[in-house]
PDB file of N, CA and C in Angstrom:
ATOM      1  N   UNK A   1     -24.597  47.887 108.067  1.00  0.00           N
ATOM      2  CA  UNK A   1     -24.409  47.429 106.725  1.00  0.00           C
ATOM      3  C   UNK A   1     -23.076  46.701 106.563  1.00  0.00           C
ATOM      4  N   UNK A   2     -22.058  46.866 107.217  1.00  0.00           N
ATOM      5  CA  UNK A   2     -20.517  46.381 106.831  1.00  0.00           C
ATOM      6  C   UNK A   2     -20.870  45.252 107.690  1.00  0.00           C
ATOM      7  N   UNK A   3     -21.635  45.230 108.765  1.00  0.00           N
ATOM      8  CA  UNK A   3     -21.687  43.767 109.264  1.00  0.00           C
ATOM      9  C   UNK A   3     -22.633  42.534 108.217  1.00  0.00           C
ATOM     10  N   UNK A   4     -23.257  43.307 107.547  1.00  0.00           N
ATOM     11  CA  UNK A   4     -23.923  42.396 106.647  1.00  0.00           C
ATOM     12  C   UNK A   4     -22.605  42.086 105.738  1.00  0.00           C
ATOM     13  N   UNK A   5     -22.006  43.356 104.873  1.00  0.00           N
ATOM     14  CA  UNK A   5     -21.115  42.728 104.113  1.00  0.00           C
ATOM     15  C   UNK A   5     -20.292  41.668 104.664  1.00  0.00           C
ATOM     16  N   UNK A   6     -19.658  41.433 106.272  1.00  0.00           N
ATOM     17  CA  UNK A   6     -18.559  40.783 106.775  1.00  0.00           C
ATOM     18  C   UNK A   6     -19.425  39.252 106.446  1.00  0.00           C
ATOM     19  N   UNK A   7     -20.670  39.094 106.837  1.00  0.00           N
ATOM     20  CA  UNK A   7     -21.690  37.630 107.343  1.00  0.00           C
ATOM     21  C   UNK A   7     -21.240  37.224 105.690  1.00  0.00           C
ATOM     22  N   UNK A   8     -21.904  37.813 104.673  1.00  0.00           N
ATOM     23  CA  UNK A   8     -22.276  37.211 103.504  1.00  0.00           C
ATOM     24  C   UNK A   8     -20.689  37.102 102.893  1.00  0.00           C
ATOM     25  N   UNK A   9     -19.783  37.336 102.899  1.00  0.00           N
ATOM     26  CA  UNK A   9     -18.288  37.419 102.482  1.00  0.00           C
ATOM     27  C   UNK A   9     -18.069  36.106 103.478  1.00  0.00           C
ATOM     28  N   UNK A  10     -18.167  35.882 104.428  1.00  0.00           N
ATOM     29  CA  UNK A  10     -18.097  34.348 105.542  1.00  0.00           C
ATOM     30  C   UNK A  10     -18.429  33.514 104.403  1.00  0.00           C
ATOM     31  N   UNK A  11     -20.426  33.423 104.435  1.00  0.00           N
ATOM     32  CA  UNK A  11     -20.912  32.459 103.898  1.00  0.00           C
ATOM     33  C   UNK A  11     -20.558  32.178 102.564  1.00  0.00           C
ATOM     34  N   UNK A  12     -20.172  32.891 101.549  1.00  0.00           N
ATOM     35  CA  UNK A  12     -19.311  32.724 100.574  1.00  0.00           C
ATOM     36  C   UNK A  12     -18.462  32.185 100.256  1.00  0.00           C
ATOM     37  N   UNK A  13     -17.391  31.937 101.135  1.00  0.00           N
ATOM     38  CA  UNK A  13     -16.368  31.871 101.476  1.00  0.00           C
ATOM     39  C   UNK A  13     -16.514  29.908 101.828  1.00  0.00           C
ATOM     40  N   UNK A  14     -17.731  30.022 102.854  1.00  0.00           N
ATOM     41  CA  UNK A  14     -18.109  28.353 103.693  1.00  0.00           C
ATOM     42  C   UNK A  14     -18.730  28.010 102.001  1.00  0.00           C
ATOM     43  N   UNK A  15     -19.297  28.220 101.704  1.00  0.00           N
ATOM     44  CA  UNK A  15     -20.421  27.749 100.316  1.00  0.00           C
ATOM     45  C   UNK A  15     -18.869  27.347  99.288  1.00  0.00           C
ATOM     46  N   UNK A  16     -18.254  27.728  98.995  1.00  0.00           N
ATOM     47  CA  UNK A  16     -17.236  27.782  98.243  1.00  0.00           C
ATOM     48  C   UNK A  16     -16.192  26.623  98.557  1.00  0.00           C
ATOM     49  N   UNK A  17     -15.962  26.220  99.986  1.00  0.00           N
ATOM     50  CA  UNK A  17     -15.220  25.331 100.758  1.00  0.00           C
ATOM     51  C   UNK A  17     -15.811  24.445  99.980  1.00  0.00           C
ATOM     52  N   UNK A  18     -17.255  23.580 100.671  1.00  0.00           N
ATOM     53  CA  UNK A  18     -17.809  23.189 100.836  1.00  0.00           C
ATOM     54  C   UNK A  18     -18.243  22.808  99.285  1.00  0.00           C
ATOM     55  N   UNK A  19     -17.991  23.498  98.362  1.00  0.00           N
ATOM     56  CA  UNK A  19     -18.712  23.048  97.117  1.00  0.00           C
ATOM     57  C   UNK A  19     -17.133  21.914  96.173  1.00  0.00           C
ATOM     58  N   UNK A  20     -15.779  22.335  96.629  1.00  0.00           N
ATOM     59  CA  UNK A  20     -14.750  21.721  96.527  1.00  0.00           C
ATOM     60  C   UNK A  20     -14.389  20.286  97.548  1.00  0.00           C
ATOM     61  N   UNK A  21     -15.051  20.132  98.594  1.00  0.00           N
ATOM     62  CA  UNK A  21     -14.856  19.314  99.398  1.00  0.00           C
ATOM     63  C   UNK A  21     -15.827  18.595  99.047  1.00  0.00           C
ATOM     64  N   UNK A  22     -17.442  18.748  98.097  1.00  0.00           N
ATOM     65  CA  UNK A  22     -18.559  17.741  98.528  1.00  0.00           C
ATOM     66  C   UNK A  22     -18.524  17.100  97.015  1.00  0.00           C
ATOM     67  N   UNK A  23     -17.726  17.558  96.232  1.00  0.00           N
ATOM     68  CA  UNK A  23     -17.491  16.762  95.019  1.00  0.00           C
ATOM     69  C   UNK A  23     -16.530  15.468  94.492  1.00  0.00           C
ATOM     70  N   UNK A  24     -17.276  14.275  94.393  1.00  0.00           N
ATOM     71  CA  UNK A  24     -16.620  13.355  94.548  1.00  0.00           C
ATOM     72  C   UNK A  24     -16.499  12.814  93.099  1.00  0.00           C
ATOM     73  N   UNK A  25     -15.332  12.484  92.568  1.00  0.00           N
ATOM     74  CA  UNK A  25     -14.689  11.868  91.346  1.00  0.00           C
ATOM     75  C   UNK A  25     -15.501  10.739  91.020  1.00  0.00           C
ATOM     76  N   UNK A  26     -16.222  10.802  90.007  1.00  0.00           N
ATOM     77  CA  UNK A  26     -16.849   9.777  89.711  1.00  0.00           C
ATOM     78  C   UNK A  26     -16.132   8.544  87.950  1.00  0.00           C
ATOM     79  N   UNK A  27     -15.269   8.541  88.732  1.00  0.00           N
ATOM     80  CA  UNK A  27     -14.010   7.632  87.683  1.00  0.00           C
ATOM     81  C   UNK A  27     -14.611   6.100  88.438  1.00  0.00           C
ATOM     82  N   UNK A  28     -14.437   5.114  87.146  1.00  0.00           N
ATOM     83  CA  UNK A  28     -14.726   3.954  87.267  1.00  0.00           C
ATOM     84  C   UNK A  28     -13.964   2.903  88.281  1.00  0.00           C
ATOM     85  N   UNK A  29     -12.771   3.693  88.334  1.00  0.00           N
ATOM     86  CA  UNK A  29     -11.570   3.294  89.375  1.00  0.00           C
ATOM     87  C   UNK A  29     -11.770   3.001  90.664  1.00  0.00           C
ATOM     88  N   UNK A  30     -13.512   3.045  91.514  1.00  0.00           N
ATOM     89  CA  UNK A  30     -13.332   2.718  92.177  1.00  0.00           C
ATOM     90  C   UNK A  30     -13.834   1.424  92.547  1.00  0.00           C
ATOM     91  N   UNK A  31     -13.925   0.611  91.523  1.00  0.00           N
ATOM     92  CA  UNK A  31     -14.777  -0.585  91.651  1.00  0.00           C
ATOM     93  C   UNK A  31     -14.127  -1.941  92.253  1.00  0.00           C
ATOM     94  N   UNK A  32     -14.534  -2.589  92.639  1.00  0.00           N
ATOM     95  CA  UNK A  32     -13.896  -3.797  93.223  1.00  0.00           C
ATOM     96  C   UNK A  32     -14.143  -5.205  92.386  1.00  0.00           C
ATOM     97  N   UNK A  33     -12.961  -5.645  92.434  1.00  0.00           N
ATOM     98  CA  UNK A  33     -13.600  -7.110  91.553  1.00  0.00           C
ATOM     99  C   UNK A  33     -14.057  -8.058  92.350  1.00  0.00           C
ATOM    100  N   UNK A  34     -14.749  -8.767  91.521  1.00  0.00           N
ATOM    101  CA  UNK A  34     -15.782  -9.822  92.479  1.00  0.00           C
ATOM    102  C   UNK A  34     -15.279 -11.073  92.436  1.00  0.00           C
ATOM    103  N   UNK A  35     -15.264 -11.332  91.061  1.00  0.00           N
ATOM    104  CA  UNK A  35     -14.558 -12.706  90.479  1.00  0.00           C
ATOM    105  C   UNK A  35     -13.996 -12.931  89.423  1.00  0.00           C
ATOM    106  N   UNK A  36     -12.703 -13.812  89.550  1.00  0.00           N
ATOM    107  CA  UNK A  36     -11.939 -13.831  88.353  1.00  0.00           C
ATOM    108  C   UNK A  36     -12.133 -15.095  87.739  1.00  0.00           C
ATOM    109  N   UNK A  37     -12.197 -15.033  86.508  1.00  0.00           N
ATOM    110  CA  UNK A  37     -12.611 -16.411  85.654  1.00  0.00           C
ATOM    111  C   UNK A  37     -11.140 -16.317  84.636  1.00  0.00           C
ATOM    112  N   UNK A  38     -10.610 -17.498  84.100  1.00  0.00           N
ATOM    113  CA  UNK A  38      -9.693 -17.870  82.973  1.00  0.00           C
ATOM    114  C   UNK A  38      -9.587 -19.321  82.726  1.00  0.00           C
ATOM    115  N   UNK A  39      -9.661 -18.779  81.385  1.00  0.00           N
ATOM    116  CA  UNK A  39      -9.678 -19.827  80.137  1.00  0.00           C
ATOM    117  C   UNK A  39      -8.701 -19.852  79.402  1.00  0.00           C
ATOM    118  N   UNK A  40      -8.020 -21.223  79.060  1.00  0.00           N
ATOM    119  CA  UNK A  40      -6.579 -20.792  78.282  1.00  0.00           C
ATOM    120  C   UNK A  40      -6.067 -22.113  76.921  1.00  0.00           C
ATOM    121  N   UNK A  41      -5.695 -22.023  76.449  1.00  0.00           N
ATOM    122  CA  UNK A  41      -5.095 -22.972  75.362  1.00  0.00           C
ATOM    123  C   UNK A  41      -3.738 -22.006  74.516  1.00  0.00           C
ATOM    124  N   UNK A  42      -3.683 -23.083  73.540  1.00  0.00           N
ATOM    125  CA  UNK A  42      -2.320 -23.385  73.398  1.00  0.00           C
ATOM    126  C   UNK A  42      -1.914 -21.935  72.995  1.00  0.00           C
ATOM    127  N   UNK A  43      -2.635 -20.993  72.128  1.00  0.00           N
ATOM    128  CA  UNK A  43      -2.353 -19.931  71.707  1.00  0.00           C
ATOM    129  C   UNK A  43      -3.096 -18.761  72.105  1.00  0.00           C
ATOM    130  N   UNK A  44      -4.025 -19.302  73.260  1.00  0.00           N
ATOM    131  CA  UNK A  44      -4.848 -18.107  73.381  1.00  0.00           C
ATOM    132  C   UNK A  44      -5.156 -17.913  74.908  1.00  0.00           C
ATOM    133  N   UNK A  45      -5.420 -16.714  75.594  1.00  0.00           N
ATOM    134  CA  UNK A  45      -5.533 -16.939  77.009  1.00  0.00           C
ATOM    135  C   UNK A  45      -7.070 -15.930  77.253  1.00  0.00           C
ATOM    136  N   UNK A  46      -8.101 -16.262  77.843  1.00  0.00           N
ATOM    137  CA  UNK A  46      -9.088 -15.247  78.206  1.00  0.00           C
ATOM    138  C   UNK A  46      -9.421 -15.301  79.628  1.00  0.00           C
ATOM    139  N   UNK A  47      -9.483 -13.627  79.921  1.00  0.00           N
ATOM    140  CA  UNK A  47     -10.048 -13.658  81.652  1.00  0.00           C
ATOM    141  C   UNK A  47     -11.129 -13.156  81.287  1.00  0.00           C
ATOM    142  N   UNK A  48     -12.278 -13.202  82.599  1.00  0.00           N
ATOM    143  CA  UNK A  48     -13.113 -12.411  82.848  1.00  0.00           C
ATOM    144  C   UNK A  48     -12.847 -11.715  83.783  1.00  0.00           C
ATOM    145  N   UNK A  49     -13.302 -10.990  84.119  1.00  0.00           N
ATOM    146  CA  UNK A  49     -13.099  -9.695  85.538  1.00  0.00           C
ATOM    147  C   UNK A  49     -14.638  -9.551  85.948  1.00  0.00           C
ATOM    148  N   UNK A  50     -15.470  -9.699  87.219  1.00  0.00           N
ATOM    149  CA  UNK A  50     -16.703  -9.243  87.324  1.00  0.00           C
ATOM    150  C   UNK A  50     -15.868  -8.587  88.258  1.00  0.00           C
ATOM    151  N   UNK A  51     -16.905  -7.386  88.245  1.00  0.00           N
ATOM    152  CA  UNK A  51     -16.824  -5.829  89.039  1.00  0.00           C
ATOM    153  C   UNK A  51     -18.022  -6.134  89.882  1.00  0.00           C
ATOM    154  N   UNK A  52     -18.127  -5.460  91.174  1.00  0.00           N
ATOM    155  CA  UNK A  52     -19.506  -5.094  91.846  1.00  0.00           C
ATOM    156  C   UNK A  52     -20.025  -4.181  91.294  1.00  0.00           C
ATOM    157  N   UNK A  53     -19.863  -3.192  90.343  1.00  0.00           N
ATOM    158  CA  UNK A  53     -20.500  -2.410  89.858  1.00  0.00           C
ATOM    159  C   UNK A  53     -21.486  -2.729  88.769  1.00  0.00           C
ATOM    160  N   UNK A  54     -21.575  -4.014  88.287  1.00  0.00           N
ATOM    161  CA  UNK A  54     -22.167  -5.129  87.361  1.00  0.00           C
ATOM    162  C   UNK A  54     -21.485  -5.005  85.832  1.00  0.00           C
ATOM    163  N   UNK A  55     -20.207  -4.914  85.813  1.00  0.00           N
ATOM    164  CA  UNK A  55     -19.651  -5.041  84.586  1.00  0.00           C
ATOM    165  C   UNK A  55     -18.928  -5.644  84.570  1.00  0.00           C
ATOM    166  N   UNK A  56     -18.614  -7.014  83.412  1.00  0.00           N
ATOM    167  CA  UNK A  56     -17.773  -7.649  83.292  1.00  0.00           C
ATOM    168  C   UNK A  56     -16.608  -7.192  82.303  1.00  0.00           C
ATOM    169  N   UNK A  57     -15.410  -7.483  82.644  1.00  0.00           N
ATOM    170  CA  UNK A  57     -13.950  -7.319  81.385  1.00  0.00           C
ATOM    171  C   UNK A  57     -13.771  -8.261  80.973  1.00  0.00           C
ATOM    172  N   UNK A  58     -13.679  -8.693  79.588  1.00  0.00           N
ATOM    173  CA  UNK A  58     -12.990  -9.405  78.602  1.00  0.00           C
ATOM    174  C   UNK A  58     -11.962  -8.994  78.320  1.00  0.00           C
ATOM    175  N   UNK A  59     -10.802  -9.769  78.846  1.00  0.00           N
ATOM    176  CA  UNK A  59      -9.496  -9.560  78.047  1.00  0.00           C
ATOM    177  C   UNK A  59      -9.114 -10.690  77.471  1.00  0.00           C
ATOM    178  N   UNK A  60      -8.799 -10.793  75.960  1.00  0.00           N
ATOM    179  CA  UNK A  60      -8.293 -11.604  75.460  1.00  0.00           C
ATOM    180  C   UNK A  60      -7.096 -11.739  75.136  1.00  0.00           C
ATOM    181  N   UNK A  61      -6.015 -12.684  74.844  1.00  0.00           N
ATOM    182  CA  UNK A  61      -4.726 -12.330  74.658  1.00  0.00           C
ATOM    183  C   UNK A  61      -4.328 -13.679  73.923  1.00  0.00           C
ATOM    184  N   UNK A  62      -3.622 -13.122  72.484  1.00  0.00           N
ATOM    185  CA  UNK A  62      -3.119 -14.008  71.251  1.00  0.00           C
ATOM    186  C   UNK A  62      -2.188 -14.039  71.018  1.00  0.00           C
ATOM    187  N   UNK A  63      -1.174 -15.158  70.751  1.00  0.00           N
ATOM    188  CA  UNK A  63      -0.040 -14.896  70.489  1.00  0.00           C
ATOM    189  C   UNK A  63       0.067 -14.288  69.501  1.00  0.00           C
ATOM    190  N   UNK A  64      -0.749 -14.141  68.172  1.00  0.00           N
ATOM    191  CA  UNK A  64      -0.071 -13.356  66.923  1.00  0.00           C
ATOM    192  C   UNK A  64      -1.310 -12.585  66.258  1.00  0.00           C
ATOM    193  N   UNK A  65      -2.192 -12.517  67.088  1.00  0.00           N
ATOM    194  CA  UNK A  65      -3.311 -11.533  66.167  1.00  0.00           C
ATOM    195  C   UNK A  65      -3.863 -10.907  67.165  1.00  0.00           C
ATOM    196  N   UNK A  66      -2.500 -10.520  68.179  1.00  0.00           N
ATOM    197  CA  UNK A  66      -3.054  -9.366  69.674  1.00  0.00           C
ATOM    198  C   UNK A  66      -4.081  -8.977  70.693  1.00  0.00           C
ATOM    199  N   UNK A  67      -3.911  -8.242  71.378  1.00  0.00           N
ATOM    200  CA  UNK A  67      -5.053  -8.136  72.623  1.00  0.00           C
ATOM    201  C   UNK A  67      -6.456  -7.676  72.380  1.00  0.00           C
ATOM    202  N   UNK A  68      -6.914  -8.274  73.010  1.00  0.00           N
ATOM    203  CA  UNK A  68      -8.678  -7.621  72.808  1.00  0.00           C
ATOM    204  C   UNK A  68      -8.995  -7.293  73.875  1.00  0.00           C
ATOM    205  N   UNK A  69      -9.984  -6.272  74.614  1.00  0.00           N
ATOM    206  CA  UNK A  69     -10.347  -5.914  75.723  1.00  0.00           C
ATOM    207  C   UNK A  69     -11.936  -5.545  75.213  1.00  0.00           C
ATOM    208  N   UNK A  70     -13.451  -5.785  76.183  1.00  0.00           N
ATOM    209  CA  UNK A  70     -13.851  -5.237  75.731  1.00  0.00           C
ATOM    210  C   UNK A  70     -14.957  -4.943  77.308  1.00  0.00           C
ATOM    211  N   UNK A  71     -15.540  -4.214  77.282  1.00  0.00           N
ATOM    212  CA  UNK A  71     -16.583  -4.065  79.164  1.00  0.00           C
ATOM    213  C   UNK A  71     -17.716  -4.025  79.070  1.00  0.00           C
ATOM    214  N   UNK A  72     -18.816  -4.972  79.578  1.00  0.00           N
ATOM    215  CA  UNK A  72     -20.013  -4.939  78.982  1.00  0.00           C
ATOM    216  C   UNK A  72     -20.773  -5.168  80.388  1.00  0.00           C
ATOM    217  N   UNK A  73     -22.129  -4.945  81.080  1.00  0.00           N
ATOM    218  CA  UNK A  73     -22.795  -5.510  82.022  1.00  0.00           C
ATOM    219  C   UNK A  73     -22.978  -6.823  82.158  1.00  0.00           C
ATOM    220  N   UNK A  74     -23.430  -7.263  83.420  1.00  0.00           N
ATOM    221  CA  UNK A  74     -23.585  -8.277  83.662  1.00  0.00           C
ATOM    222  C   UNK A  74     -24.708  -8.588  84.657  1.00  0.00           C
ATOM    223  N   UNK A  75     -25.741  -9.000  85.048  1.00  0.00           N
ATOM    224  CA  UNK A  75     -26.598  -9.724  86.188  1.00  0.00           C
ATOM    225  C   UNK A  75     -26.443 -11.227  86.988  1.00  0.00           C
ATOM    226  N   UNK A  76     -26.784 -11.130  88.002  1.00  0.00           N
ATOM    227  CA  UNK A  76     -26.758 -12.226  88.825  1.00  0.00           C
ATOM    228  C   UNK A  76     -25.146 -12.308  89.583  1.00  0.00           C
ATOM    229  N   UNK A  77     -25.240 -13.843  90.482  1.00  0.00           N
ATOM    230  CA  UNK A  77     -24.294 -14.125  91.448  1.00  0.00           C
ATOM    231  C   UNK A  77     -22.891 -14.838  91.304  1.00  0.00           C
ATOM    232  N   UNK A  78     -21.597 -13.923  90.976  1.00  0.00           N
ATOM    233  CA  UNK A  78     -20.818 -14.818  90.167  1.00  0.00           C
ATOM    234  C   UNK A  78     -20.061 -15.561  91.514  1.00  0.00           C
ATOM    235  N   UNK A  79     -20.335 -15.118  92.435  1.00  0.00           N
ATOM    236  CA  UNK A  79     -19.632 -16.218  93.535  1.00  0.00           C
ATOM    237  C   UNK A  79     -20.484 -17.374  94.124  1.00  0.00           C
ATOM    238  N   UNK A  80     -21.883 -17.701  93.077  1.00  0.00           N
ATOM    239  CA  UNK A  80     -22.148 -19.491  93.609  1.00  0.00           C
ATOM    240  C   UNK A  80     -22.776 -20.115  92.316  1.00  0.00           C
ATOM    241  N   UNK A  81     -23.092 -21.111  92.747  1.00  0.00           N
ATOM    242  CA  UNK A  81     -23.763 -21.630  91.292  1.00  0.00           C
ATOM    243  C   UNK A  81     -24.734 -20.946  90.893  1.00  0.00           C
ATOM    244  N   UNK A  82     -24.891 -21.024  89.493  1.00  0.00           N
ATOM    245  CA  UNK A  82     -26.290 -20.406  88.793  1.00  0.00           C
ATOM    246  C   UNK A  82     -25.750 -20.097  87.329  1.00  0.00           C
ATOM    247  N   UNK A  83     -26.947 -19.050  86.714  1.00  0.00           N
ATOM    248  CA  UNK A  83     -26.723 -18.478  85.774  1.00  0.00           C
ATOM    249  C   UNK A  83     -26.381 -16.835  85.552  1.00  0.00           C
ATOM    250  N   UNK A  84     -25.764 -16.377  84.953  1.00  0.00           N
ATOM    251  CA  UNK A  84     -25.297 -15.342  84.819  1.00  0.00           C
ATOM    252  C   UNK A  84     -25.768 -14.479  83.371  1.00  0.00           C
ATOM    253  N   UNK A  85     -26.268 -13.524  83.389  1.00  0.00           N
ATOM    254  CA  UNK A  85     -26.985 -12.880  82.439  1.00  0.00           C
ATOM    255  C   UNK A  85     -25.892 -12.115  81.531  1.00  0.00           C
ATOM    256  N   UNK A  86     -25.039 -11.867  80.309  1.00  0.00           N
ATOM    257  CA  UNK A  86     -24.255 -10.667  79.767  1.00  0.00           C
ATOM    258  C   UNK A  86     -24.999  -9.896  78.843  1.00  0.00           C
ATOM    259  N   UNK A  87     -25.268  -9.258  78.946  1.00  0.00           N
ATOM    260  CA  UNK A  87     -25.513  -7.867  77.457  1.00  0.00           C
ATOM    261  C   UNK A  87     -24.422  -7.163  77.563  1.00  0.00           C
ATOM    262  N   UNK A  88     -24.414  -7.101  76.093  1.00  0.00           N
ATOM    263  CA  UNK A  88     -23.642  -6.771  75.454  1.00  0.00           C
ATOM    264  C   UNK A  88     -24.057  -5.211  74.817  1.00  0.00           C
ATOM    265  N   UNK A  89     -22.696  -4.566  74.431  1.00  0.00           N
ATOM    266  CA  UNK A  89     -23.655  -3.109  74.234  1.00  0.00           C
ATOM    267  C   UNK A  89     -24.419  -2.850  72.898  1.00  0.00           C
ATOM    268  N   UNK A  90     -24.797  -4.094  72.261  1.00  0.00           N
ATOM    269  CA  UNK A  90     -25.383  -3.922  70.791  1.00  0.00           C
ATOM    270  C   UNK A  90     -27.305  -4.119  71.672  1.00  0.00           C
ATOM    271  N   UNK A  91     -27.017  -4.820  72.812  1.00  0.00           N
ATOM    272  CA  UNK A  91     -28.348  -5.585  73.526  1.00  0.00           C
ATOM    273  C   UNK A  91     -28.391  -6.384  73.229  1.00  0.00           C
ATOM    274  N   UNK A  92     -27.714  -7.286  72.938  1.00  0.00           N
ATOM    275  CA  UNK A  92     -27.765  -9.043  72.597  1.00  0.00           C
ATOM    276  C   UNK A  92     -27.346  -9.528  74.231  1.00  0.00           C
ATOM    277  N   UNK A  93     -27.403 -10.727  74.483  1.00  0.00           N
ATOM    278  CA  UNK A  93     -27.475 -10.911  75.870  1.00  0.00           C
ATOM    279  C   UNK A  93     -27.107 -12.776  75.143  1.00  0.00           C
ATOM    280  N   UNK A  94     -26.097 -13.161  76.579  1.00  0.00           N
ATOM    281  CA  UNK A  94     -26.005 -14.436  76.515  1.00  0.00           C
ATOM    282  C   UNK A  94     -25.826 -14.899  78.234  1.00  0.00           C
ATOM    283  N   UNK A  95     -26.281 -16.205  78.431  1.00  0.00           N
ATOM    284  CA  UNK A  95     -25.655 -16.739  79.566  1.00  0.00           C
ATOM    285  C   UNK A  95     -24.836 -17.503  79.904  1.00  0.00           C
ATOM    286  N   UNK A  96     -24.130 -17.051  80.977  1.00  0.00           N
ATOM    287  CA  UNK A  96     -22.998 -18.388  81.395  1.00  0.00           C
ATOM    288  C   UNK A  96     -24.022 -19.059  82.916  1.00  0.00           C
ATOM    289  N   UNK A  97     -23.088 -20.033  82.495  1.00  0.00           N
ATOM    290  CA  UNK A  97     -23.565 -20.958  83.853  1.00  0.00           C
ATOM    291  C   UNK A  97     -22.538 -21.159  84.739  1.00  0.00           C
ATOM    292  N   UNK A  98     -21.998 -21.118  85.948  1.00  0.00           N
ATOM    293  CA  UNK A  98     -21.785 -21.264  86.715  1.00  0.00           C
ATOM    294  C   UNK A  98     -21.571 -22.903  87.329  1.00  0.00           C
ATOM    295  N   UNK A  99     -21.183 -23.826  87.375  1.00  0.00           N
ATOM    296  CA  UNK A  99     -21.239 -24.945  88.263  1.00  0.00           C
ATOM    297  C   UNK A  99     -19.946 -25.487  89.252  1.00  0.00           C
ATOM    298  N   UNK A 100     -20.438 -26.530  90.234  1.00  0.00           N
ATOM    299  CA  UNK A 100     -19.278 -27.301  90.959  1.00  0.00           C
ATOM    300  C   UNK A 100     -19.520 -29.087  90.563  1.00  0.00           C
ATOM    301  N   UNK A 101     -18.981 -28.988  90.306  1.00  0.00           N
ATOM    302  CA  UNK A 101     -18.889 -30.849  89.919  1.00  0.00           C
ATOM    303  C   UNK A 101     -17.318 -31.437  90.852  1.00  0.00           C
ATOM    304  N   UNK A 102     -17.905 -32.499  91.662  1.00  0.00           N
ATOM    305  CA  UNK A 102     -16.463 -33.423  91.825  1.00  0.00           C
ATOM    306  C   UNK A 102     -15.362 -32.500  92.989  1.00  0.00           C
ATOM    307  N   UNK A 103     -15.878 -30.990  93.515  1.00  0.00           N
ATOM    308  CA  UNK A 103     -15.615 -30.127  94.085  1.00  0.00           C
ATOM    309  C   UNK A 103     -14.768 -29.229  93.208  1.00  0.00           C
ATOM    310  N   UNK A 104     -14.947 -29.159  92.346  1.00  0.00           N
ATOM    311  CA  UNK A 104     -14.100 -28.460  90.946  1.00  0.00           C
ATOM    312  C   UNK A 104     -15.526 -27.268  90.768  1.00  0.00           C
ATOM    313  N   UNK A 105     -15.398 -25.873  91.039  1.00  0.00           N
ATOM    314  CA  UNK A 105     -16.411 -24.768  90.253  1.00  0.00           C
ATOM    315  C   UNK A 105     -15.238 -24.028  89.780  1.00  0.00           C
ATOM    316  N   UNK A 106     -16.605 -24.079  88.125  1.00  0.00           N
ATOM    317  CA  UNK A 106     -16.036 -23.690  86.513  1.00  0.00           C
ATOM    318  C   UNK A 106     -17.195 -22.558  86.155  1.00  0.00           C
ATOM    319  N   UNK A 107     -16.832 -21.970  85.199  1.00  0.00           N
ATOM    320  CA  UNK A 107     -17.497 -21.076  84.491  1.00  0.00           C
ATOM    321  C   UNK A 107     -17.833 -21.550  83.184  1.00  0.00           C
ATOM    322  N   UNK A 108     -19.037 -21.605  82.544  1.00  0.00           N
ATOM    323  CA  UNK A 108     -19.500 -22.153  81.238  1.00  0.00           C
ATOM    324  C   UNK A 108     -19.718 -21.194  80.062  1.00  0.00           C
ATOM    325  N   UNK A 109     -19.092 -20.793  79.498  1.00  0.00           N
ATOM    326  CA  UNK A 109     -19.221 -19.536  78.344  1.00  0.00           C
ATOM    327  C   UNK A 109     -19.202 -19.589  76.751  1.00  0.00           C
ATOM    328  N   UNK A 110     -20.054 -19.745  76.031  1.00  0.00           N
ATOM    329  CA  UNK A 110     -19.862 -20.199  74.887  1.00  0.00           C
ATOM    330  C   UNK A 110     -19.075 -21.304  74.208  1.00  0.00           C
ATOM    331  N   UNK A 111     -19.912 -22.333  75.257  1.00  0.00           N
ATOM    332  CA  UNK A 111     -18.406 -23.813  74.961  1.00  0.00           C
ATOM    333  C   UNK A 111     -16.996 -23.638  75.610  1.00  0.00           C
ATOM    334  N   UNK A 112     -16.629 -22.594  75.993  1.00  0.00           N
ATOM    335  CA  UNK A 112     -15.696 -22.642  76.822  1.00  0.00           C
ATOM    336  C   UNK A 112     -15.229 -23.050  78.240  1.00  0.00           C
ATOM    337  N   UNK A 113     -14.735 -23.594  79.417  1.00  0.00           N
ATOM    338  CA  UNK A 113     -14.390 -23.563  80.240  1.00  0.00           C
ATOM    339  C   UNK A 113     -13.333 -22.705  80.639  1.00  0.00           C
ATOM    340  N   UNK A 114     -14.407 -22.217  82.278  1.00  0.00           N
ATOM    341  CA  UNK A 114     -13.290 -20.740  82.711  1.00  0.00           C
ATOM    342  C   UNK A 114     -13.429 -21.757  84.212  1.00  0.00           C
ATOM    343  N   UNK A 115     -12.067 -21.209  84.733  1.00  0.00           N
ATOM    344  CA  UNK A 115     -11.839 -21.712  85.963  1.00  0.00           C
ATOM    345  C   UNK A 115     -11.549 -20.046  86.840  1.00  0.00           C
ATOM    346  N   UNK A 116     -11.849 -20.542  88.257  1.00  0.00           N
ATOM    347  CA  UNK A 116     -11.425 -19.052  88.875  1.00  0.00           C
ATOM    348  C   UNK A 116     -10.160 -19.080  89.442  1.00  0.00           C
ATOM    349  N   UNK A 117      -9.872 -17.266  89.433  1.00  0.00           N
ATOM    350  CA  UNK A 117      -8.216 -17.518  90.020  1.00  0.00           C
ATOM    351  C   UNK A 117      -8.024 -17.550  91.241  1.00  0.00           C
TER     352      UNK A 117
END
């Protein structure tokens, strides 16, 4: 019987290791960016950020009516030409386009031009 108690006090012991070692942090922190897009004028500057995880960042930045940030999904290939799918978290969805003209590739976003960094 005490050899049973010694086995199951082991496996306890391994189960317990093992339940601290097989848990992995699931923080957004580990994502990689894919591609950087920016757009800029006289008073206003906007990036995009695509993640491989399929979310894009909006950061906006104003000289006098402050920062905006906001993270929403995204579909498709932001490193060649094409179109690019966004929803947004209301489910509204818009596309950018992607092109190279003249050897110049831009990003097309609501009338805007984004260039990459």
């Amino acid at each position: 019987m005490r050899k049973f108690a010694k086995i199951s006090a082991v496996l306890a012991a391994m189960v317990l290791a093992l339940a601290f070692v097989g848990c992995k942090d699931d923080d957004d922190d580990d994502q990689s960016v894919v591609t950087t897009w920016t757009a800029s004028e006289e008073y206003y500057k906007v990036v995009l950020t695509f993640y491989d995880n399929g979310t894009v960042k909006f950061e906006v930045s104003k000289d006098e009516e402050g920062d905006f940030s906001e993270t929403v999904k995204y579909s498709g290939d932001t490193t060649k030409d094409g179109e690019i799918v966004i929803t947004y978290d209301d489910g509204e969805t818009e596309t950018v386009v992607i092109k190279t003209e003249s050897g110049k590739t831009y990003l097309e976003l609501g009338g805007d031009i984004y260039y990459k960094q």
